[in-house]
Protein backbone atom coordinates (compact mmCIF):
# COMPACT_ATOMS: atom_id res chain seq x y z
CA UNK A 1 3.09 54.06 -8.49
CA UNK A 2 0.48 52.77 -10.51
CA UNK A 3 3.18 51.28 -13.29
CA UNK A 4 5.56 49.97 -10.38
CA UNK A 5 1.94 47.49 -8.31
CA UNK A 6 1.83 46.30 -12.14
CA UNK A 7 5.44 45.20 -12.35
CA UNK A 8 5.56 43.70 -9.52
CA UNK A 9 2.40 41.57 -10.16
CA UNK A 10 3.51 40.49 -13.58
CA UNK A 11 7.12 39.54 -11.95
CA UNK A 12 5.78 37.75 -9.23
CA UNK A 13 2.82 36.52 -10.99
CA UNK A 14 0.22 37.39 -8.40
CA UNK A 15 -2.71 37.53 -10.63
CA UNK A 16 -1.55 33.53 -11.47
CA UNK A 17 -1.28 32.64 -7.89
CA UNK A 18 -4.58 34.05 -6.86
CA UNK A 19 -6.23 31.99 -9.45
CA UNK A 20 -4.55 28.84 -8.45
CA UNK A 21 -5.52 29.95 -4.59
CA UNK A 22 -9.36 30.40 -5.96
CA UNK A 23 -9.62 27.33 -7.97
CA UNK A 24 -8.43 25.28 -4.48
CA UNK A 25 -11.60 26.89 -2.25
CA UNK A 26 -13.94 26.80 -4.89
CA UNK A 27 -13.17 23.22 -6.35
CA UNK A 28 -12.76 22.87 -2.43
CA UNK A 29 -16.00 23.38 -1.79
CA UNK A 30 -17.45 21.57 -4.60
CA UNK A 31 -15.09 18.69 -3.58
CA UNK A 32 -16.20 18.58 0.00
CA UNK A 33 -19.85 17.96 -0.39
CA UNK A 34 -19.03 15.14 -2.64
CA UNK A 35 -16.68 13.47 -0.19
CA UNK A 36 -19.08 13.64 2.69
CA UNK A 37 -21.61 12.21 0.18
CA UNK A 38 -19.25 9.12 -0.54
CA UNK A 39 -19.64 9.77 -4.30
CA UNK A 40 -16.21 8.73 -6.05
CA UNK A 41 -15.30 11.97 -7.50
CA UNK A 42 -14.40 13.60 -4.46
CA UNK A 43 -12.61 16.81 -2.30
CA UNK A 44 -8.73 15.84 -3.96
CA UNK A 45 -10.12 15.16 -7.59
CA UNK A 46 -11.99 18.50 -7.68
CA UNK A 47 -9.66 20.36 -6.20
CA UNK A 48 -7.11 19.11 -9.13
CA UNK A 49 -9.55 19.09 -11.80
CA UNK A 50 -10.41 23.02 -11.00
CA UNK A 51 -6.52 23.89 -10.56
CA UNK A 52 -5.74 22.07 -13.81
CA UNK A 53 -8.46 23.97 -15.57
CA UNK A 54 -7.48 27.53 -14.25
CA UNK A 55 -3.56 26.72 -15.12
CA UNK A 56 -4.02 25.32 -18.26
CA UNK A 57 -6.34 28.50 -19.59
CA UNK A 58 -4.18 30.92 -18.07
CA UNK A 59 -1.10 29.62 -19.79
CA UNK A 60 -3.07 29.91 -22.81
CA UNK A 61 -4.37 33.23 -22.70
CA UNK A 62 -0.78 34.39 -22.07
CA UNK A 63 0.88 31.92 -24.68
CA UNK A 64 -1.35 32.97 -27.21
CA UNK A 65 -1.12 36.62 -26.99
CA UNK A 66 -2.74 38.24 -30.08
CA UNK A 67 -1.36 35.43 -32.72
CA UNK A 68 -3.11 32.49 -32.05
CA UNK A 69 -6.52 31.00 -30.49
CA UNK A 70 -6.62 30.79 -27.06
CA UNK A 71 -9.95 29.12 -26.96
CA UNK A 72 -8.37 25.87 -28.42
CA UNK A 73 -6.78 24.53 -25.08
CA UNK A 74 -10.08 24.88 -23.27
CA UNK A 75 -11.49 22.97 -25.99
CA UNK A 76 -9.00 20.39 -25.36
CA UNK A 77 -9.82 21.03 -21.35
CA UNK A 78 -13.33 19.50 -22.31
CA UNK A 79 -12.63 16.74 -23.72
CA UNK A 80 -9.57 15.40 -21.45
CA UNK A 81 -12.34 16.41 -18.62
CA UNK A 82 -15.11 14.22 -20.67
CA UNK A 83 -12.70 11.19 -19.80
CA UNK A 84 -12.19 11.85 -16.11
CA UNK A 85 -15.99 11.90 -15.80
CA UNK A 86 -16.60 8.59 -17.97
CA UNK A 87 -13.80 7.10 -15.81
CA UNK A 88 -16.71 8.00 -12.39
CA UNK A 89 -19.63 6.13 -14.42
CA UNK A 90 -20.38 2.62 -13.32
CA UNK A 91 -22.39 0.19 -15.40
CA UNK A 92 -22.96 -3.13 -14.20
CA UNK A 93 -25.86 -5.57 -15.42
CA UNK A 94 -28.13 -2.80 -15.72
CA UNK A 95 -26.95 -0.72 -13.55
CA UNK A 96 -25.97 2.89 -13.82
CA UNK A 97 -24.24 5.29 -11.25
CA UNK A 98 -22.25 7.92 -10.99
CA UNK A 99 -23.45 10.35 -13.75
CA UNK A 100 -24.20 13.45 -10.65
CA UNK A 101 -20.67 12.90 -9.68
CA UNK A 102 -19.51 13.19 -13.74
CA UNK A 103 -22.39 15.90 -14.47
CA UNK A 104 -19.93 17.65 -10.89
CA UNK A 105 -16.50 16.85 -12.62
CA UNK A 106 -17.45 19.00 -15.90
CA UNK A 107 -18.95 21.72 -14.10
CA UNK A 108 -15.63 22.05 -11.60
CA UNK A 109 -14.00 21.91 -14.89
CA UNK A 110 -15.57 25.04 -16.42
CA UNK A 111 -15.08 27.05 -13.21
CA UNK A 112 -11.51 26.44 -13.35
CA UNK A 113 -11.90 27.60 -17.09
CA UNK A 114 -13.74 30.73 -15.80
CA UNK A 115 -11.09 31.82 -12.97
CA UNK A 116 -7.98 31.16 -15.91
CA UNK A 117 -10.07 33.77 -17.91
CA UNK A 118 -10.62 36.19 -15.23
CA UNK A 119 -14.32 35.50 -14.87
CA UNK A 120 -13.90 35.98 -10.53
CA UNK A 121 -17.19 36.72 -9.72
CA UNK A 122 -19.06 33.81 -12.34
CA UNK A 123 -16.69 31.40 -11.08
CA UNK A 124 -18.19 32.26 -7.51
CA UNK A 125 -21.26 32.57 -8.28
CA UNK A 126 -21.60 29.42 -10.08
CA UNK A 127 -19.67 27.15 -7.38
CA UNK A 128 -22.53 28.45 -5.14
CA UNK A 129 -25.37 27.63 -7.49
CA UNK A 130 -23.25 24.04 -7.75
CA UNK A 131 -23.36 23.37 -3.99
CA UNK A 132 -27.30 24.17 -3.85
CA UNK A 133 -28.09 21.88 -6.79
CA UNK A 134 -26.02 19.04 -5.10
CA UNK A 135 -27.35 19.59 -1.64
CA UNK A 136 -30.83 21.60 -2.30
CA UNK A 137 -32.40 19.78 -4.77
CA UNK A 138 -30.55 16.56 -3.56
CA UNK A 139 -33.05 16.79 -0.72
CA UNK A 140 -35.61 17.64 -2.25
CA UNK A 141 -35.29 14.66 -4.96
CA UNK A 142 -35.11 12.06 -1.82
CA UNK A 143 -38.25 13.67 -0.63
CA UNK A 144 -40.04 12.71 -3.63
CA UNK A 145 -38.27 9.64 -4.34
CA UNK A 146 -39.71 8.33 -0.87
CA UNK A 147 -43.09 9.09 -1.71
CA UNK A 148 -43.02 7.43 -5.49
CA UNK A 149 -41.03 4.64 -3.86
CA UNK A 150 -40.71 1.54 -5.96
CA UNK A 151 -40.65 -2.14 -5.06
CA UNK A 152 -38.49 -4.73 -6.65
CA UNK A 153 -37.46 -8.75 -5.92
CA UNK A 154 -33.98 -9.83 -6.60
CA UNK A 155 -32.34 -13.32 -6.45
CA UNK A 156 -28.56 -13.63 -4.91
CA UNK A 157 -26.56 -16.67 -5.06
CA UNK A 158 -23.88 -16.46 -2.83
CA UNK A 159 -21.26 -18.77 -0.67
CA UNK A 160 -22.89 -20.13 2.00
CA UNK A 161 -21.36 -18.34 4.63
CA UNK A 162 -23.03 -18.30 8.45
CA UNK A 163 -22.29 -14.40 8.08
CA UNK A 164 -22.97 -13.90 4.33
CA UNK A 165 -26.48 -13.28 4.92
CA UNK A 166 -26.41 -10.35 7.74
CA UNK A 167 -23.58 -8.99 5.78
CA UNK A 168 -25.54 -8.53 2.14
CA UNK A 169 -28.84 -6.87 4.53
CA UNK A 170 -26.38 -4.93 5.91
CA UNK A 171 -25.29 -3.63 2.75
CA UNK A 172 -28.67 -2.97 1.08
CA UNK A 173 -29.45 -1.08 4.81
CA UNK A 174 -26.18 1.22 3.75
CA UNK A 175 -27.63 2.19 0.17
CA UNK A 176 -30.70 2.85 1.72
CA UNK A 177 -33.01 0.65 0.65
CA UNK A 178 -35.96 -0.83 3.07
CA UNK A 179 -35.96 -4.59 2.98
CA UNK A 180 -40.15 -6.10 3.07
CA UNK A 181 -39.44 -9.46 3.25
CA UNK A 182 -36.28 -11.49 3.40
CA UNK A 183 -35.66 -15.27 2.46
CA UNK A 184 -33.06 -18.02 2.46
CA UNK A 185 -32.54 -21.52 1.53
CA UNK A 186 -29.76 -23.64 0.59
CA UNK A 187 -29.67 -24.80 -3.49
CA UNK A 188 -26.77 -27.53 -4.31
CA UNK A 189 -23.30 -25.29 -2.99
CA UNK A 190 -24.88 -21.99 -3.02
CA UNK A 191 -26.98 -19.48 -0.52
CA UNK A 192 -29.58 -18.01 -2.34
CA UNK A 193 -31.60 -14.81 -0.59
CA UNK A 194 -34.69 -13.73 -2.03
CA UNK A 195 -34.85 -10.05 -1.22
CA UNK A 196 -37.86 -7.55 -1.69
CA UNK A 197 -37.16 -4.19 -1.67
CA UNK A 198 -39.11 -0.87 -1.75
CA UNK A 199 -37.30 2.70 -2.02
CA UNK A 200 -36.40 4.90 -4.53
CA UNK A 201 -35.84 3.64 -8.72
CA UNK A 202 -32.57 5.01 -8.56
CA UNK A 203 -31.03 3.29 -5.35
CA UNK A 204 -32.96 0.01 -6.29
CA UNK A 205 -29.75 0.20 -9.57
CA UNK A 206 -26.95 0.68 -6.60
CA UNK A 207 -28.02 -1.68 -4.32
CA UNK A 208 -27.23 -4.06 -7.37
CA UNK A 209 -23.64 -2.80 -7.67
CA UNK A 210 -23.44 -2.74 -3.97
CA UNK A 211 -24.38 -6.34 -4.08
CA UNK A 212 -21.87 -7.60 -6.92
CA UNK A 213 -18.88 -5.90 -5.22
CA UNK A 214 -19.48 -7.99 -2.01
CA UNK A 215 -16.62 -10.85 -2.15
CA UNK A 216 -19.26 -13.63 -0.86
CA UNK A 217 -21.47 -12.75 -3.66
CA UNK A 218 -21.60 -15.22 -7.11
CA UNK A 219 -24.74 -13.83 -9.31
CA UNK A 220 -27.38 -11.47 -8.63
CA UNK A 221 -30.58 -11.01 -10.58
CA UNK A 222 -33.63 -9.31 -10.73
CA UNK A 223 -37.12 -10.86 -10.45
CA UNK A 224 -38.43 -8.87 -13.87
């Protein structure tokens, strides 16, 4: 009986499909949290990232068999993975986001790697410990981020739009950011707003990206 419930999983490749049915709840889950977040990396990319992972070292493992290295497709796993995440990273004037959402990309990466090699209950119990980093400690971060709250003053030249200038508050509102005082005057054929802000260092660098992306927007600097 024993022989015959291992036939039939190696003809109908059970084993395979429950990995592939694992790496979709737990990269899933990981996925999830970062779409509800907004972040760019989010429930589709994961999802692929950890089936990919799990498919690739499964084939391996059995490819291999006792002749060869199995270990050298996951290597490759890591570094294909190491673009995806560099692809999330935005840099722009100073800028710097998405390295949580990378950091999230390499991590999905390895459970994948983990359910291909049979690791069940690791690749569980990591996508857990993933989900209360990301949403624990997220919190607590803001928490402390609110009391250490920084102040800046940045310059934006923009089209001078009757709209432009609820539209850019609106977007620093969105990121987060509490704006102290605002002001606005007209200089040759620009708008330029004199913001200053006060909120946490880190969303002080995405309001800036926020603010270049905006269509009505020319330059922005900071008062440094």
């Amino acid at each position: 009986m024993g022989e015959l419930l291992t036939r039939i999983v190696e003809i109908f490749r059970l084993e395979l499909m429950l990995q592939l049915v694992l790496a979709t709840v737990l990269g899933g889950a990981v996925g999830l949290e970062r779409e509800i977040e907004g972040k760019p990396a989010g429930l589709r990319t994961n999802i692929l990232i950890c089936i990919g992972s799990a498919l690739y070292t499964k084939l391996s493992i059995t490819m291999a068999g006792t002749g060869a290295d199995p270990t050298r497709v996951a290597a490759q796993i890591v570094t294909g993975v190491g673009f995806i995440g560099a692809g999330t990273i935005l840099h722009a004037r100073g800028a710097v986001v998405g390295l949580t959402s990378a950091a999230t990309i390499w991590v999905v990466a390895a459970i994948g790697l983990a359910l291909g090699a049979r690791f069940y209950l690791e690749a569980v119990g990591t996508t857990l410990m993933v989900i209360v980093v990301l949403q624990g400690l997220g919190r607590v971060e803001n928490l402390i981020e609110r009391r250490v709250a920084t102040r800046s003053r940045i310059t934006i030249h923009a089209r001078p739009d009757p709209q432009v200038v609820a539209d850019l508050e609106a977007v620093v509102r969105r990121v987060g950011i509490e704006i102290e005082r605002q002001a606005s005057r007209r200089e040759n054929t620009d708008l330029v707003m004199e913001l200053h802000l006060r909120g946490p260092k880190r969303l002080h660098d995405q309001v800036m990206v926020a603010l270049l992306h905006h269509p009505g927007v020319r330059t922005v600097s900071t008062g440094e």
